[in-house]
Protein backbone atom coordinates (compact mmCIF):
# COMPACT_ATOMS: atom_id res chain seq x y z
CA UNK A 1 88.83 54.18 192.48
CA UNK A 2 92.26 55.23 192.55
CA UNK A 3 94.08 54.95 195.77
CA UNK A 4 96.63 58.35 195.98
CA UNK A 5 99.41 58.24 198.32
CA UNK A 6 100.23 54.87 198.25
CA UNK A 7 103.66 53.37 198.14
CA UNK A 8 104.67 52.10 194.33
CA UNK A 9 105.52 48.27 193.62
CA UNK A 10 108.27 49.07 191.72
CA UNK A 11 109.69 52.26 190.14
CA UNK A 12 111.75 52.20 186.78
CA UNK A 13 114.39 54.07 187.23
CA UNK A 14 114.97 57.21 184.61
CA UNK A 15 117.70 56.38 181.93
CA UNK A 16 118.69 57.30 178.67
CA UNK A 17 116.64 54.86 176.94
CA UNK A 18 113.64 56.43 179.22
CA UNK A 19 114.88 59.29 178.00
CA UNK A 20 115.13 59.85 181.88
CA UNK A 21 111.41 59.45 182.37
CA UNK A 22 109.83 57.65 185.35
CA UNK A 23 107.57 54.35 185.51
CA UNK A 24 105.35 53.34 188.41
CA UNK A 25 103.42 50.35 189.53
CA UNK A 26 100.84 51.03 192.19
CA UNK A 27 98.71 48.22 193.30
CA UNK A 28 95.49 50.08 191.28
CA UNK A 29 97.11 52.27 188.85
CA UNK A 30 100.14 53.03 186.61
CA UNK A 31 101.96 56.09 186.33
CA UNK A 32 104.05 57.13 183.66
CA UNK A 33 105.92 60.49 184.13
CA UNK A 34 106.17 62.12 180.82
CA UNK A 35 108.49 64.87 181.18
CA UNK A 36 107.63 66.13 177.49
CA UNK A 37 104.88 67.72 178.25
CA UNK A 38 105.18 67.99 181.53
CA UNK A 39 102.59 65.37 182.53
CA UNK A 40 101.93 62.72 184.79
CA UNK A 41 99.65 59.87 182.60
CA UNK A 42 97.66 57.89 184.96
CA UNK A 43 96.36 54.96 184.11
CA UNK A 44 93.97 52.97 186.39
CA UNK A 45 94.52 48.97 186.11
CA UNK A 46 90.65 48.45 184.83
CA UNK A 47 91.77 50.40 181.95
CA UNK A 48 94.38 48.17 180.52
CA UNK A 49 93.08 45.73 177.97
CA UNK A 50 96.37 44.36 177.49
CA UNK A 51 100.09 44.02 178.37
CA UNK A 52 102.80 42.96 176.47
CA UNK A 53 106.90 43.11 175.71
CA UNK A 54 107.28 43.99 172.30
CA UNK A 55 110.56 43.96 169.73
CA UNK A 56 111.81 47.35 168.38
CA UNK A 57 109.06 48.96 166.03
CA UNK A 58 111.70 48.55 163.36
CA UNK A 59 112.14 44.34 163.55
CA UNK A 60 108.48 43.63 163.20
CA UNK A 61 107.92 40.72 162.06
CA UNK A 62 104.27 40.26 162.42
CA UNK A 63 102.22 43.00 160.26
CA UNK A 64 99.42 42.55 163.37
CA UNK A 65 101.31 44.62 165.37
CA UNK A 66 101.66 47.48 162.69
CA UNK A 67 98.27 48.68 164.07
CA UNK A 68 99.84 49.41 167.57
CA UNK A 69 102.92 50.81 166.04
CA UNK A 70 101.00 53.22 163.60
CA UNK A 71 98.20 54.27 166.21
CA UNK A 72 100.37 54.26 169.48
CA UNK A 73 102.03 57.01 171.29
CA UNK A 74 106.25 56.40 172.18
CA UNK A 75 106.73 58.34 175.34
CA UNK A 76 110.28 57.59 174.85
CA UNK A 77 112.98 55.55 172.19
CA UNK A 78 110.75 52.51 172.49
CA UNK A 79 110.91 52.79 168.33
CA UNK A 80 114.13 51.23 169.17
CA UNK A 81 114.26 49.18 172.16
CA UNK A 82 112.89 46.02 173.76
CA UNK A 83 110.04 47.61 175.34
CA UNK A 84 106.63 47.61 177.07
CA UNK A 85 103.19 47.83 174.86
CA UNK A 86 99.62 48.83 177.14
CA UNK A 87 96.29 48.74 175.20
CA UNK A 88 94.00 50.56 177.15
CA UNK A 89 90.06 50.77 176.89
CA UNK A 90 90.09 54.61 176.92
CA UNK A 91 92.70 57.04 176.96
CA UNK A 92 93.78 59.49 174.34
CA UNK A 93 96.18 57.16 172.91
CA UNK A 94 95.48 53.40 172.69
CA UNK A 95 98.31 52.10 172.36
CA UNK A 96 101.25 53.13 174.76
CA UNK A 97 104.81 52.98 174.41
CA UNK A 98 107.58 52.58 176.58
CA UNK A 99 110.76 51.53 177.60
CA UNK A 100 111.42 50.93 181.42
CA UNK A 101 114.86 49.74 182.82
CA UNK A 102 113.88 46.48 183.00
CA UNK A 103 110.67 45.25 181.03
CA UNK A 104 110.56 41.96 182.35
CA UNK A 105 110.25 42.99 185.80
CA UNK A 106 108.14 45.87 184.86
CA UNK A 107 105.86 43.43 182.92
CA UNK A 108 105.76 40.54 185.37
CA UNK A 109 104.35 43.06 187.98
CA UNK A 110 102.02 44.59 186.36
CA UNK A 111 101.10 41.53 184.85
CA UNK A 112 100.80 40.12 188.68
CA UNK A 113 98.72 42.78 189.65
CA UNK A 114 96.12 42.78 186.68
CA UNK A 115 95.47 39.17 187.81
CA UNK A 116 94.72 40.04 190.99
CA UNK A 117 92.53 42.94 190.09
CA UNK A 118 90.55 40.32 187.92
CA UNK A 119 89.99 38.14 190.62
């Protein structure tokens, strides 16, 4: 159940490697405003299968990850940046890309929180 109207845990602030898009940690969900298409993608905790920080699509080294690169959706220049990879269980796109001011802090939250949800 997603809880609306509650505070976020952090916010990642719009910048040009955003492409001045908007991430947010809520304690159940994530919300990444995709001003593209003028969307909002919600995506509730249970629905991430995993979370990682991931090299720029173009220094791959590992040929595992090609699958995530080919089949995943860049909301922003993740292509070319240090950025943040979500698997999810079911959404249109399984593999999500995206670059938040700071993906270690971005990361170590939501990372935080999907323990706690597994509890």
């Amino acid at each position: 159940m997603i809880l609306l109207g509650k505070k976020p845990l952090y916010i990642s602030r719009p910048s040009p490697r955003s492409l001045w898009q908007e991430y947010r940690i809520y304690e159940d969900r994530l919300e990444l405003r995709f001003w593209l298409f003028l969307k909002k993608l919600t995506i509730p905790l249970n629905q991430i299968v995993t979370l990682k920080i991931v090299a720029p699509a173009f220094k791959k080294e590992k040929k595992s990850e090609f699958m995530a690169w080919f089949w995943g959706l860049f909301l922003d220049w993740a292509a070319f940046n240090r950025h943040v990879m979500i698997e999810t269980k079911s959404y249109f796109a399984r593999y999500l890309h995206f670059t938040p001011d700071d993906p270690d802090a971005f990361f170590n939250i939501c990372n935080a929180m999907l323990k706690r949800q597994n509890e």
